[in-house]
Protein backbone atom coordinates (compact mmCIF):
# COMPACT_ATOMS: atom_id res chain seq x y z
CA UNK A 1 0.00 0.00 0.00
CA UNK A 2 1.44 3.61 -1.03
CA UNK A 3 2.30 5.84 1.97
CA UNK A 4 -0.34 8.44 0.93
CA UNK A 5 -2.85 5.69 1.49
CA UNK A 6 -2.13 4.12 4.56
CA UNK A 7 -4.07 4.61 8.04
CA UNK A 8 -3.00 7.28 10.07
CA UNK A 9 -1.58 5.93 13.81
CA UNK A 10 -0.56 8.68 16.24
CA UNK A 11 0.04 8.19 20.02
CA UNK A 12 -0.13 10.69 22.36
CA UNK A 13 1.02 11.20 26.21
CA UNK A 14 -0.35 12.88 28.88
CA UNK A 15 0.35 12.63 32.72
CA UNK A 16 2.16 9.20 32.87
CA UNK A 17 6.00 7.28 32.84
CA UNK A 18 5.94 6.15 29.26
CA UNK A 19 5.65 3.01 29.79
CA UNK A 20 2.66 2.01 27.91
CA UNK A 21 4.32 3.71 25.44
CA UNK A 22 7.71 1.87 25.61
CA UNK A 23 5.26 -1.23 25.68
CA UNK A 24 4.71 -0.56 21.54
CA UNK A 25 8.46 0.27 20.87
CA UNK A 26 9.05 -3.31 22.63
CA UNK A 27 6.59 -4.90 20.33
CA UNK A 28 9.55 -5.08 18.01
CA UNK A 29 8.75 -7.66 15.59
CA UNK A 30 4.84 -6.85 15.37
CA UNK A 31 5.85 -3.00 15.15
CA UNK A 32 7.22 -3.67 12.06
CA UNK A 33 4.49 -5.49 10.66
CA UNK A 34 2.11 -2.55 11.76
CA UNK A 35 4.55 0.26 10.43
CA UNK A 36 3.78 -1.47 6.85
CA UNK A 37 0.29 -0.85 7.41
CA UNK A 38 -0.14 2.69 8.81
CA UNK A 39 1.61 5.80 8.44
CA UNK A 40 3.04 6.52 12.26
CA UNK A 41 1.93 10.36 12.17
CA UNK A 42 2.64 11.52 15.88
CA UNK A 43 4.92 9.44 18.22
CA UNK A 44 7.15 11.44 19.44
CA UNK A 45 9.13 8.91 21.72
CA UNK A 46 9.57 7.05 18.34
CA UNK A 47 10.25 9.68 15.78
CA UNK A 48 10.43 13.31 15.20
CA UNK A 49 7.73 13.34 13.17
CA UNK A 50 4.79 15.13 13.19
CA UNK A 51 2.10 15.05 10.67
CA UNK A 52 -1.08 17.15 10.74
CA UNK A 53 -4.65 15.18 11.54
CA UNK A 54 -7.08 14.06 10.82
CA UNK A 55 -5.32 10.28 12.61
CA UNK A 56 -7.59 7.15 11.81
CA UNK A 57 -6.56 5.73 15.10
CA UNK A 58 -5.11 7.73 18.17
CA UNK A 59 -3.44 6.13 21.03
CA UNK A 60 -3.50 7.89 24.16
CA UNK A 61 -1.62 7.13 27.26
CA UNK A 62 -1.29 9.48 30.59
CA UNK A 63 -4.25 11.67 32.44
CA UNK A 64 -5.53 14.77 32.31
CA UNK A 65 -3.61 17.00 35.00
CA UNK A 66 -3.77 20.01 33.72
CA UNK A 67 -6.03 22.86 31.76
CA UNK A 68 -3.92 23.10 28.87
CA UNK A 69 -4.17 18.95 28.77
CA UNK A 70 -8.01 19.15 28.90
CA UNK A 71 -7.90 21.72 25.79
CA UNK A 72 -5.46 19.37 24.29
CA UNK A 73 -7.82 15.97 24.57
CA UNK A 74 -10.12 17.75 22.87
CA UNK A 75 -8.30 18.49 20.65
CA UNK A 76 -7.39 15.14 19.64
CA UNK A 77 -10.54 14.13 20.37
CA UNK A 78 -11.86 16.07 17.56
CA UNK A 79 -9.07 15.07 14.90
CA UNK A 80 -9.30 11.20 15.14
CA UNK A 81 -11.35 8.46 13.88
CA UNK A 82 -10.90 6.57 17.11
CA UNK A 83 -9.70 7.09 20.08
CA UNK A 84 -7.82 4.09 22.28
CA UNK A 85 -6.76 4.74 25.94
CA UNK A 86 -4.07 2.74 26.72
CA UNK A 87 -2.93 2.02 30.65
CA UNK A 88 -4.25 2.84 34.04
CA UNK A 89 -3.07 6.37 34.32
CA UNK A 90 -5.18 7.71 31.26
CA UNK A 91 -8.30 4.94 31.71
CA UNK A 92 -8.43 5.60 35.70
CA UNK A 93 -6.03 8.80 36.39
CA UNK A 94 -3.35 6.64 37.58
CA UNK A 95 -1.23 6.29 40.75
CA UNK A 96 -0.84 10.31 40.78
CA UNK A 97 -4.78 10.19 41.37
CA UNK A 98 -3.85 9.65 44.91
CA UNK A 99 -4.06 14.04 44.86
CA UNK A 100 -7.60 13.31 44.66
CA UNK A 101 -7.76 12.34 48.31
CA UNK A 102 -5.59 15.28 49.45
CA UNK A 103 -5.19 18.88 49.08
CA UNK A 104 -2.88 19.40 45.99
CA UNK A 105 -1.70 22.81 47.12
CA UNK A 106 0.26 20.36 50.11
CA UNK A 107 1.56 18.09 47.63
CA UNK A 108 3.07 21.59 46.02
CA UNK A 109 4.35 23.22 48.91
CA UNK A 110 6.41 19.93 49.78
CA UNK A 111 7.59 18.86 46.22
CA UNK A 112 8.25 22.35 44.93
CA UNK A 113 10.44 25.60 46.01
CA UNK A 114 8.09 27.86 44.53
CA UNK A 115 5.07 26.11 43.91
CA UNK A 116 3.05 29.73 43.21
CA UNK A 117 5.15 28.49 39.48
CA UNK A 118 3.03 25.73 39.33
CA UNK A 119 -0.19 25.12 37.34
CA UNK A 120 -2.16 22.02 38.16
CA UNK A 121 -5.74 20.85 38.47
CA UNK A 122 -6.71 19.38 41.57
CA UNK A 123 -7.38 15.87 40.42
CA UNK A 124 -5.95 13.71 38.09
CA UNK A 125 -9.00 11.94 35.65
CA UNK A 126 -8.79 9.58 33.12
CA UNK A 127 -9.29 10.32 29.53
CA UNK A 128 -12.92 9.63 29.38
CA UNK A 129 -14.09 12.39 31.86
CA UNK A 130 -13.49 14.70 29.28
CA UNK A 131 -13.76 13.22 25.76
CA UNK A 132 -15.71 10.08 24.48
CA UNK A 133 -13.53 6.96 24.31
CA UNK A 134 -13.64 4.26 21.71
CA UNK A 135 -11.94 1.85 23.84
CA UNK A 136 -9.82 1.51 26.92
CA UNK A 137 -7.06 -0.81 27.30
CA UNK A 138 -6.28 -1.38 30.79
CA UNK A 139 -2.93 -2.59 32.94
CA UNK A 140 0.38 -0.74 34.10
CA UNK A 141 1.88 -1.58 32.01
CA UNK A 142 -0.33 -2.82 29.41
CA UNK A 143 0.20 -6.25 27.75
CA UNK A 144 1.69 -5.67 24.64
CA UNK A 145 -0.30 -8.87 22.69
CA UNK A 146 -3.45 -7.10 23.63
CA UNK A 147 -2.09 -3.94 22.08
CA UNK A 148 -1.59 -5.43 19.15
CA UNK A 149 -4.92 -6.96 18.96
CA UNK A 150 -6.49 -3.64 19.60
CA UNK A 151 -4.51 -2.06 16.56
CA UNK A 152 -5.01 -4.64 14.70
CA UNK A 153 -8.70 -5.06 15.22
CA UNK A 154 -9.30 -0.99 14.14
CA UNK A 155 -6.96 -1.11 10.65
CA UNK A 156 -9.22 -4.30 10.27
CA UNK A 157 -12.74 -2.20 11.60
CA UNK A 158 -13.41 -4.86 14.02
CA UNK A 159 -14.50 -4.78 17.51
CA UNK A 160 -11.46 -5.71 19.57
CA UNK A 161 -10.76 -9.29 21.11
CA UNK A 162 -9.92 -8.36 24.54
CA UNK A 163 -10.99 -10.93 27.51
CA UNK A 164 -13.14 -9.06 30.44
CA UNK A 165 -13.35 -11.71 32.29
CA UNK A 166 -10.89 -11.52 35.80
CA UNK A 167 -7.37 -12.54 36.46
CA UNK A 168 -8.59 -15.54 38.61
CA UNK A 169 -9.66 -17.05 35.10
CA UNK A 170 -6.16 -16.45 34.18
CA UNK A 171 -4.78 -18.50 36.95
CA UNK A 172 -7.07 -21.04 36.17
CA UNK A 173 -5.97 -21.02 32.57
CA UNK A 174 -2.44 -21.72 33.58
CA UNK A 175 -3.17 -24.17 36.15
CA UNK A 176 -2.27 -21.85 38.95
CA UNK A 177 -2.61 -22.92 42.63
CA UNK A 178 -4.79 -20.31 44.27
CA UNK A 179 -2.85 -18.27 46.68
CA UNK A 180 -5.72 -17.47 48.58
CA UNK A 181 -6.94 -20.82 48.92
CA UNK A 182 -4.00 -22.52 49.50
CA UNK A 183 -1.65 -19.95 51.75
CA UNK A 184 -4.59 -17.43 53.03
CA UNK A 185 -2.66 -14.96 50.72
CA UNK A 186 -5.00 -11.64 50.31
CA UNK A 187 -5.16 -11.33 46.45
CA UNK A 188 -6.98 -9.03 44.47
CA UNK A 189 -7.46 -11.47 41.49
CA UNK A 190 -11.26 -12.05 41.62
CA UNK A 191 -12.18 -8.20 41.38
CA UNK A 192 -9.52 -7.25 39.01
CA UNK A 193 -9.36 -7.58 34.57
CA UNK A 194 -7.29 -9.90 33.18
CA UNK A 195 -4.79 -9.30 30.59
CA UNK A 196 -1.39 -9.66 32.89
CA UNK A 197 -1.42 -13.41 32.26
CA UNK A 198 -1.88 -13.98 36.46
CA UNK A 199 1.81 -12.79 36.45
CA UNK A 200 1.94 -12.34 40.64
CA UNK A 201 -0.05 -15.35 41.29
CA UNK A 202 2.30 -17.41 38.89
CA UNK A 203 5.04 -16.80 41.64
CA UNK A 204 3.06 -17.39 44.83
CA UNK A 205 1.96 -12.99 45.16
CA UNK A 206 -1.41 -11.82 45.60
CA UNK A 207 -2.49 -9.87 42.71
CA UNK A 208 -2.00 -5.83 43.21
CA UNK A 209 -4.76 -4.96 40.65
CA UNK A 210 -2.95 -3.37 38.01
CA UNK A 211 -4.86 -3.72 35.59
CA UNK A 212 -8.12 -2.38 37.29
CA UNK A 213 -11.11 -3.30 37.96
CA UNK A 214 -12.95 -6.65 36.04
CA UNK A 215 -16.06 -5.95 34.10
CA UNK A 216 -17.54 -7.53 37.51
CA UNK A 217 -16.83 -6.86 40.95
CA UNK A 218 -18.57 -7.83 44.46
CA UNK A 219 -16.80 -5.91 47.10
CA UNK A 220 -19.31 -6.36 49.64
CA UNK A 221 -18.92 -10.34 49.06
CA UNK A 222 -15.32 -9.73 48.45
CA UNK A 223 -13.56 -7.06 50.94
CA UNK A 224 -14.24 -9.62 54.11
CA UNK A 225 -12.40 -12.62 52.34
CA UNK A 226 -9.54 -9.89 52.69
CA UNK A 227 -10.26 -9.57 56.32
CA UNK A 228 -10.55 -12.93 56.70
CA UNK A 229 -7.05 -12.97 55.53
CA UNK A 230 -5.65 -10.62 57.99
CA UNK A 231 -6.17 -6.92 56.12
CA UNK A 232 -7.25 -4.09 58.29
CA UNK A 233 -9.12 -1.50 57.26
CA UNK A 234 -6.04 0.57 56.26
CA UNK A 235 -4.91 -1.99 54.57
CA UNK A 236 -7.81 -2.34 52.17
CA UNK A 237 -7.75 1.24 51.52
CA UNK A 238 -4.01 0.89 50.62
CA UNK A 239 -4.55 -2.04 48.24
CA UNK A 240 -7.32 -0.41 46.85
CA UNK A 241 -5.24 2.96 46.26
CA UNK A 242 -2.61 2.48 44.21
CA UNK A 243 -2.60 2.01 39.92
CA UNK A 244 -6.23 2.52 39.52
CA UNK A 245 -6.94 4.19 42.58
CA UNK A 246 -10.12 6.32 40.54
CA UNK A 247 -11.60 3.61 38.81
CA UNK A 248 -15.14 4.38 40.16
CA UNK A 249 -15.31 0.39 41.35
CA UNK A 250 -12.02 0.65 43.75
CA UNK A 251 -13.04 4.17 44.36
CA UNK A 252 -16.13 3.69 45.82
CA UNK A 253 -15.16 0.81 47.64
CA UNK A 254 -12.15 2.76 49.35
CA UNK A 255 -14.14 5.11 50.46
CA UNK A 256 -16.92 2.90 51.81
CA UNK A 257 -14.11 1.26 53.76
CA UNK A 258 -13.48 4.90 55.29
CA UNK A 259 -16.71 5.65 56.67
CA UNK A 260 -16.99 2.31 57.86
């Protein structure tokens, strides 16, 4: 296929580490196979180059922090076919959405010298509290061989292939021995989407959630198995809090814990 007629792929970052982003450059093999099929338009921790919209398919990874970044989402929003969040940070705010809990102006005064220099909203929100999303791929990092499904599925204009089911079905997949069951290990595996392969469980850890919240959660069934198991109520707020800490799910949950 001539350049001129390729699919236009552009990724964009926001609030985050880059690594969903280093998660494509380590696709490696498949990344070539896609960069025959789409012209890369906007990556900018690949290449230099920037090409002007409108982008078939935008990736975006990071949240929305800022005012300028809210203009800037729309933006994008506006310029693109479809629009793919990819990683906890832009599909639930990510760990910096701990602000949300806390007055941002301390987080300033502590971090910064002159924080008066420093323009910030106070929360940190996932991409679709400001534009409409097409689909959100979840995990910190994501999984790479969903990432490629996901591109893959929009140059073909399919629906994506992505499991929703939760990482316990993972473990079950791989014949993993339930931590839980078998060492009283609190795990948040039954409450939390697959897609990491049941990496933790794999090597005898409770799952830490990092790829959010499954497309089905029972906390009130679920949060006393992790008393049962020794947590506190601190400690369920802390497990709770950390890559997906504003998915509304682990959100409201946290906070129930709170008010007891």
């Amino acid at each position: 296929m001539p350049p001129s007629d390729r699919p236009k792929l552009a990724v964009w970052k926001f609030a985050s580490c880059d690594g969903c982003q280093l998660t494509l450059l380590d696709c490696e093999d498949e990344l070539l196979g896609i960069a025959e099929r789409v012209e890369i338009s906007h990556f900018l921790e690949a290449s230099s180059a920037d090409a002007p919209g409108p982008y078939d398919l935008s990736l975006v990874e990071g949240s929305v922090t800022t005012q300028q970044d809210i203009d800037r989402i729309r933006h994008i929003r506006t310029v693109s076919k479809r629009l793919v969040t990819i990683g906890a940070c832009a599909t639930a705010g990510g760990i910096q959405a701990l602000r949300n809990y806390a007055d941002v102006a301390d987080f300033q005064a502590a971090v910064y010298a002159r924080p008066d220099y420093i323009e910030t909203l106070a929360t940190s929100t996932p991409i679709s509290a400001h534009v409409p999303v097409d689909f959100e791929l979840r995990g910190c990092p994501i999984d790479r061989g969903q990432l490629v499904e996901v591109i893959n599925a929009y140059l073909a204009e399919r629906k994506p292939d992505v499991p929703a089911h939760s990482v316990c079905f993972e473990c079950k997949q791989r014949g993993t021995v339930c931590v839980t069951v078998a060492h009283g290990t609190p795990c948040l595996g039954p409450v939390t989407h697959a897609g990491c392969g049941a990496l933790c469980p794999a090597y005898g850890r409770g799952c830490y959630g990092c790829f959010g919240p499954s497309n089905s959660t029972n906390f009130p069934s679920f949060i006393p198995l992790l008393r049962r198991d020794g947590m506190n109520t601190l400690d369920v707020v802390r497990v709770l809090r950390t890559f997906n800490t504003a998915a509304p799910e682990f959100d409201a949950a946290s906070r129930k814990e709170l008010e007891g």
